[in-house]
N, C-alpha and C. Protein backbone atom coordinates (compact mmCIF):
# COMPACT_ATOMS: atom_id res chain seq x y z
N UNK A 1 0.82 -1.20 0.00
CA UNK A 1 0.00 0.00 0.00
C UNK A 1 0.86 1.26 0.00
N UNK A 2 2.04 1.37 1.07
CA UNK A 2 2.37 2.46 0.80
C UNK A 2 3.52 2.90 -0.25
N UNK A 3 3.63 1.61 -1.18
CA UNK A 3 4.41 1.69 -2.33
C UNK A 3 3.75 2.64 -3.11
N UNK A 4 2.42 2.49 -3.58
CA UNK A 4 1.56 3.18 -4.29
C UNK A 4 1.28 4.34 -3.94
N UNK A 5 1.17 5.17 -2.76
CA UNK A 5 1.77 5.81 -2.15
C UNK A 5 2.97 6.88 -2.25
N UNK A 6 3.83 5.99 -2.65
CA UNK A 6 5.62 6.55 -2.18
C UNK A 6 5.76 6.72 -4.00
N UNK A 7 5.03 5.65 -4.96
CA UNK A 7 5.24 6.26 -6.14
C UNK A 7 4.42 7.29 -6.88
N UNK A 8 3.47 7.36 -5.89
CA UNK A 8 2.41 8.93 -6.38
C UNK A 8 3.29 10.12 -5.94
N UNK A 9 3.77 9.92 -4.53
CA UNK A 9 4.56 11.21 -4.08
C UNK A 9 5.57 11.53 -5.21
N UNK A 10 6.13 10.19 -5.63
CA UNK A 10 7.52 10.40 -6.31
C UNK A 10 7.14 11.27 -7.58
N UNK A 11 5.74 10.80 -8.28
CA UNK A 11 5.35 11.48 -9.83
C UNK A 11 5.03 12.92 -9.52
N UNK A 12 4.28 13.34 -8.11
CA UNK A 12 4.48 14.10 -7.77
C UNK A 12 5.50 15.55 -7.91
N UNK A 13 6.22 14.76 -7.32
CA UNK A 13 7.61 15.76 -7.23
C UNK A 13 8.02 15.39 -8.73
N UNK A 14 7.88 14.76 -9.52
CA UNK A 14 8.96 14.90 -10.72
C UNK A 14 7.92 15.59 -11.60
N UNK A 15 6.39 16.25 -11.07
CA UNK A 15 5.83 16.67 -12.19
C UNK A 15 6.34 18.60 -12.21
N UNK A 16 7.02 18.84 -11.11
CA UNK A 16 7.81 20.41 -10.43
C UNK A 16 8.05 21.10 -11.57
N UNK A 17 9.06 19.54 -12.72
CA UNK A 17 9.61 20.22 -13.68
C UNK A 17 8.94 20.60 -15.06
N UNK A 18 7.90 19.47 -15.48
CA UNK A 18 7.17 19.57 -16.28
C UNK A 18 5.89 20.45 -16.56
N UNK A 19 5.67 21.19 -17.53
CA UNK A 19 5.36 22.17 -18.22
C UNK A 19 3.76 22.21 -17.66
N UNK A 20 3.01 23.41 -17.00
CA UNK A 20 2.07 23.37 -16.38
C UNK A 20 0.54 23.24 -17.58
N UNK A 21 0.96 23.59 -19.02
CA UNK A 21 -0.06 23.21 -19.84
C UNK A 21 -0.04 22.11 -20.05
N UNK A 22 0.32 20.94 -19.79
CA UNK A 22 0.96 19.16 -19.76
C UNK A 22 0.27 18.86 -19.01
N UNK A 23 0.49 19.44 -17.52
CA UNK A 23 0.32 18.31 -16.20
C UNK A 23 -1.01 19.72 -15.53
N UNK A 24 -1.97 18.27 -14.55
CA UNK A 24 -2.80 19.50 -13.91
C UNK A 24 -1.96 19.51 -12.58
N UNK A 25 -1.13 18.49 -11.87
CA UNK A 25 -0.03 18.78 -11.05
C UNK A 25 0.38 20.00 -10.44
N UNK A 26 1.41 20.52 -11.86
CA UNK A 26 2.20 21.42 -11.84
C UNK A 26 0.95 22.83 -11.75
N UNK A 27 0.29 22.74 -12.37
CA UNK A 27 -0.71 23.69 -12.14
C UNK A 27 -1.65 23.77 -11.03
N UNK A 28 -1.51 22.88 -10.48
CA UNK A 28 -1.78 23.57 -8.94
C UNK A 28 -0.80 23.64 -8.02
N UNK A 29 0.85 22.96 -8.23
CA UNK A 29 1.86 23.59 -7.58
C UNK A 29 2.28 25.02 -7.85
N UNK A 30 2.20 25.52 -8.72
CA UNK A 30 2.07 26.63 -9.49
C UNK A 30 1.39 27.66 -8.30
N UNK A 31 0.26 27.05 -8.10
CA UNK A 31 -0.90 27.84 -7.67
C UNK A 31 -0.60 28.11 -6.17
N UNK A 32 0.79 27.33 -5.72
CA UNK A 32 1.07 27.36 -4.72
C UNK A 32 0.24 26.94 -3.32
N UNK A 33 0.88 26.34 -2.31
CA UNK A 33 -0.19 26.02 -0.73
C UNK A 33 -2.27 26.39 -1.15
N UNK A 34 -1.73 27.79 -1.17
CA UNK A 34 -3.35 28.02 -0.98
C UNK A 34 -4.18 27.49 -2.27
N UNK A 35 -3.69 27.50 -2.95
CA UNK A 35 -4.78 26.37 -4.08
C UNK A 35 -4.65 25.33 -3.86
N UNK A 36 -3.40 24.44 -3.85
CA UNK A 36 -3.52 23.20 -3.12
C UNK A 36 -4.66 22.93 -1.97
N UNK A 37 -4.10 24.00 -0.99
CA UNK A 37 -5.38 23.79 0.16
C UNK A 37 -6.72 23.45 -0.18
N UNK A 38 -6.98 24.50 -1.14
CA UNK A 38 -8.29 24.96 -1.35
C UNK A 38 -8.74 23.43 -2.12
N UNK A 39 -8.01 22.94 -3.21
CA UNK A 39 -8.68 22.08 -3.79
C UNK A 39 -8.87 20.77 -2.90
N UNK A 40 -7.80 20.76 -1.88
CA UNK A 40 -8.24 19.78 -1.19
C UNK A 40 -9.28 19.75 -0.30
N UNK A 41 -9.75 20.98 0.30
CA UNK A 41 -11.28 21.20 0.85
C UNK A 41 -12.48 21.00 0.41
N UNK A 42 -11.82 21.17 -1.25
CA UNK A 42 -12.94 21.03 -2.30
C UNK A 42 -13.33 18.98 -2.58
N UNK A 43 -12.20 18.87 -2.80
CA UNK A 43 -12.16 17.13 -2.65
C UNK A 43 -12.48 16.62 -1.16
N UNK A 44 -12.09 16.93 -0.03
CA UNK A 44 -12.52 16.55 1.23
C UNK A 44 -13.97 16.58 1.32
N UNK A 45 -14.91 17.92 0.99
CA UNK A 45 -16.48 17.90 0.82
C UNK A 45 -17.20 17.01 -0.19
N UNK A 46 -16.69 16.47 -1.39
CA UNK A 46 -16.82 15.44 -2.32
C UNK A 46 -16.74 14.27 -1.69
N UNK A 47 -16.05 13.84 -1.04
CA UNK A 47 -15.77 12.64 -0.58
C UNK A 47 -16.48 12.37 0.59
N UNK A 48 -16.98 13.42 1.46
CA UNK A 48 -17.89 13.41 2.67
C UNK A 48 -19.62 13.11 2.08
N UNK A 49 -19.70 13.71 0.57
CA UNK A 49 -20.98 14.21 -0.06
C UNK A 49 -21.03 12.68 -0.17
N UNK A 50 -20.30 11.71 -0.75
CA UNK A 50 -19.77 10.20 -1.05
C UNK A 50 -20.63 9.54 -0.29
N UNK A 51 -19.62 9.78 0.81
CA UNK A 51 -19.51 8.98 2.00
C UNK A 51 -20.97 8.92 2.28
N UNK A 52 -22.16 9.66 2.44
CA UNK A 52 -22.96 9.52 2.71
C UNK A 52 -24.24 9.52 1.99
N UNK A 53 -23.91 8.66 0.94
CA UNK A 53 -24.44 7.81 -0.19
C UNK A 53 -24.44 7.10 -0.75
N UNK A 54 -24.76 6.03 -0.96
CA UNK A 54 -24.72 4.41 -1.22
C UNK A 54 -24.17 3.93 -2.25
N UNK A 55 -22.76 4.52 -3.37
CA UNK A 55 -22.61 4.41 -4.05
C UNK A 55 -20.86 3.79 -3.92
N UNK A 56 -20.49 3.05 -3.46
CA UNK A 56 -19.52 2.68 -3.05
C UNK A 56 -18.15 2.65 -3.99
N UNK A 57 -18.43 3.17 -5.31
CA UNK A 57 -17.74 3.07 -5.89
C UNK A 57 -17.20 4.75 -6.22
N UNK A 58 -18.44 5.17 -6.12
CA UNK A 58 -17.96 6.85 -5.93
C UNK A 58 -17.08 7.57 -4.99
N UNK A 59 -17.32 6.48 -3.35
CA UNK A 59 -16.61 6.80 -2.06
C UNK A 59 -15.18 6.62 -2.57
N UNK A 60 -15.11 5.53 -3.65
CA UNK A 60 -13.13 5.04 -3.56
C UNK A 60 -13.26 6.05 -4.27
N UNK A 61 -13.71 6.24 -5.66
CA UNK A 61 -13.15 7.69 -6.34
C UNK A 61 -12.92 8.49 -5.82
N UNK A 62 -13.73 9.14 -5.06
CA UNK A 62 -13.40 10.50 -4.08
C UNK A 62 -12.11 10.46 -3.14
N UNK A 63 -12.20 9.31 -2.75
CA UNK A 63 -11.22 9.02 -1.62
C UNK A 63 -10.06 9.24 -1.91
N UNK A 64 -9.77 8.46 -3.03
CA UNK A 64 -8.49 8.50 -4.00
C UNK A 64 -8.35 10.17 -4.52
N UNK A 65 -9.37 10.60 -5.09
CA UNK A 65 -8.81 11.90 -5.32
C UNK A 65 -8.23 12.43 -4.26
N UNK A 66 -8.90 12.48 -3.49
CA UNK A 66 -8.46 13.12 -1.83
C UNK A 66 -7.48 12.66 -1.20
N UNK A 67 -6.92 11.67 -1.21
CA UNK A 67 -5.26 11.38 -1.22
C UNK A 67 -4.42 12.00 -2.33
N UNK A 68 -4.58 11.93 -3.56
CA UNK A 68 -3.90 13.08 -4.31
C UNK A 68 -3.65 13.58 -4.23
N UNK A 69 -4.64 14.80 -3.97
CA UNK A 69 -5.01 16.25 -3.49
C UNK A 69 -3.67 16.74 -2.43
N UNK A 70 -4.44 15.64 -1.13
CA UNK A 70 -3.77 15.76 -0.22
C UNK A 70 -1.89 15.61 -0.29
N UNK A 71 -1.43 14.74 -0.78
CA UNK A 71 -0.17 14.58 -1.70
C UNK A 71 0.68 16.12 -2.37
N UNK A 72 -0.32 16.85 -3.23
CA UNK A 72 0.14 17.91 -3.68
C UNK A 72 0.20 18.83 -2.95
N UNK A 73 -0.46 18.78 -1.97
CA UNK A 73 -0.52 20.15 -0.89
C UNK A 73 0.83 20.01 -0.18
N UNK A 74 0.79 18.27 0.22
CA UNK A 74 1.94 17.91 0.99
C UNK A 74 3.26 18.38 0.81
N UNK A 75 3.38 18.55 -1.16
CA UNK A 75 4.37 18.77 -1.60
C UNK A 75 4.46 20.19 -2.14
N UNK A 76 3.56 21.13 -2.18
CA UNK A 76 3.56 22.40 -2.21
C UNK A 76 4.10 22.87 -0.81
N UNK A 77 4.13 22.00 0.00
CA UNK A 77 4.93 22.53 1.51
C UNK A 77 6.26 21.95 1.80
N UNK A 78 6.46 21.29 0.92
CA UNK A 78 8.08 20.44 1.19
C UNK A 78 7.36 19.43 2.34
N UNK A 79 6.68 18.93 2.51
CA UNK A 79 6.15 17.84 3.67
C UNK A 79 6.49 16.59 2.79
N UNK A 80 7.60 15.90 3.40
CA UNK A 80 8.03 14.32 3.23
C UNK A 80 6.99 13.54 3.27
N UNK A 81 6.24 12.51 2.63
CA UNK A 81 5.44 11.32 3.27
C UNK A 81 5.54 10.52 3.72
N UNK A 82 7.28 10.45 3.66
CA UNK A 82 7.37 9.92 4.99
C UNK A 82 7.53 10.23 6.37
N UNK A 83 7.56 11.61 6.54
CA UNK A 83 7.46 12.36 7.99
C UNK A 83 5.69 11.92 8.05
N UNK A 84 4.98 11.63 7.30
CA UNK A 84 3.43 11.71 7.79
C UNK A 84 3.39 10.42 8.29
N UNK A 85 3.91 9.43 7.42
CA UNK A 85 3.84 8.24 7.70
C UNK A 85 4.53 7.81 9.12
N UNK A 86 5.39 8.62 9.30
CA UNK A 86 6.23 8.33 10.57
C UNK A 86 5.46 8.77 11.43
N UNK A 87 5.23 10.07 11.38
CA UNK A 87 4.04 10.53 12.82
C UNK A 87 2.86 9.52 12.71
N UNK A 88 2.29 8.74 11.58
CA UNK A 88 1.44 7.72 11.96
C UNK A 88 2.06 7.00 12.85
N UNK A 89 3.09 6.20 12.66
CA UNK A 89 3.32 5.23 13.15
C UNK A 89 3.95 5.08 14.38
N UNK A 90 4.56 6.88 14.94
CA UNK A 90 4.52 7.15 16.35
C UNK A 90 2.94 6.81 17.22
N UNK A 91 2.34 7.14 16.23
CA UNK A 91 0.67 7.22 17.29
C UNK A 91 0.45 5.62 16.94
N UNK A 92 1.03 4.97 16.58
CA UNK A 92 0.40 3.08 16.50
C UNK A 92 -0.06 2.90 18.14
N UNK A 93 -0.74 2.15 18.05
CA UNK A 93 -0.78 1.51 19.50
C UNK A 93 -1.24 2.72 20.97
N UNK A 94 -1.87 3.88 20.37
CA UNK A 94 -2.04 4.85 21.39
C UNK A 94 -3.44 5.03 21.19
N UNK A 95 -4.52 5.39 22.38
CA UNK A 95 -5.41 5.87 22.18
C UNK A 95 -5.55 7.04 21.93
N UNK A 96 -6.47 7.45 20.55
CA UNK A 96 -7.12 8.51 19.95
C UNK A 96 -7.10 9.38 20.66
N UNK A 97 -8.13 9.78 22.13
CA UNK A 97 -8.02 10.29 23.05
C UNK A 97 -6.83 10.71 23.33
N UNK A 98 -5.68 9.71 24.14
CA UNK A 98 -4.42 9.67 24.65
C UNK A 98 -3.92 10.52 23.82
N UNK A 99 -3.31 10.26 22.22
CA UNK A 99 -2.91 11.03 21.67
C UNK A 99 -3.41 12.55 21.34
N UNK A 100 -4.68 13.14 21.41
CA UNK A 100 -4.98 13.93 21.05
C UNK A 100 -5.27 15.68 22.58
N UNK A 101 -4.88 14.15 23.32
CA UNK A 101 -4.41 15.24 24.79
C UNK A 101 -3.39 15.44 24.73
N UNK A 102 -2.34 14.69 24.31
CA UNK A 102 -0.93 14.79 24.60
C UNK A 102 -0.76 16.37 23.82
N UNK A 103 -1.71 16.17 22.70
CA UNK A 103 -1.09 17.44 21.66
C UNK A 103 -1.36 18.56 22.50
N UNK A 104 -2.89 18.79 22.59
CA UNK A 104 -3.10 19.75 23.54
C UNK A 104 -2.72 20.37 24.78
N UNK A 105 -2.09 19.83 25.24
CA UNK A 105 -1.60 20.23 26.45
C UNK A 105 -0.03 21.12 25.84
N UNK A 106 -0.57 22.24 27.02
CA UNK A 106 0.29 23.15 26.96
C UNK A 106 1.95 23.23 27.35
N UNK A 107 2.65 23.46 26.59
CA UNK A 107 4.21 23.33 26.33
C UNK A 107 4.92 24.15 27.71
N UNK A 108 5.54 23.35 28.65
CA UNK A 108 6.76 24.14 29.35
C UNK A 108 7.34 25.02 29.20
């Protein structure tokens, strides 16, 4: 799984160089963070619209876009996937809760 993954990030980043009338990629790296963002808010509400409709084949479409999405934003910020993947796999084995106090709580 996260081969497929690690080779989307990779087409990703090698689309930086290629010509933004070519790739829709580069044209929203182009567009820099805040279009990235934006389209991924736009795909996150698609995939929620999905989710809560019986069409199960629409949910993977969406879904998948929305890992994309999410991918290009990642890389409009210089964010590694594997720093995401790693902070997953710090939180393995922790409760939801547990982890989500730890964040909150206020810094020394």
């Amino acid at each position: 799984m996260t081969d497929v993954l690690h080779e989307l990030a990779t087409r990703i980043r090698a689309r930086r160089s290629e010509s933004a009338a070519k790739s829709y990629t580069r044209e929203l790296l182009d567009g820099g963070p805040e279009r990235c963002a934006r389209k991924l808010g736009e795909e996150a509400v698609e995939t929620v619209i999905a989710a809560l409709g019986a069409d199960r084949a629409a949910l993977t479409r969406e879904a998948a876009d929305l890992v994309y999405h999410l991918l290009v934003l990642l890389e409009s910020r210089d964010v590694a996937l594997d720093d995401v993947l790693a902070e997953l796999q710090s939180r393995a084995g922790t409760s939801g809760h547990v982890e989500k106090a730890a964040r909150t709580r206020p810094q020394a």
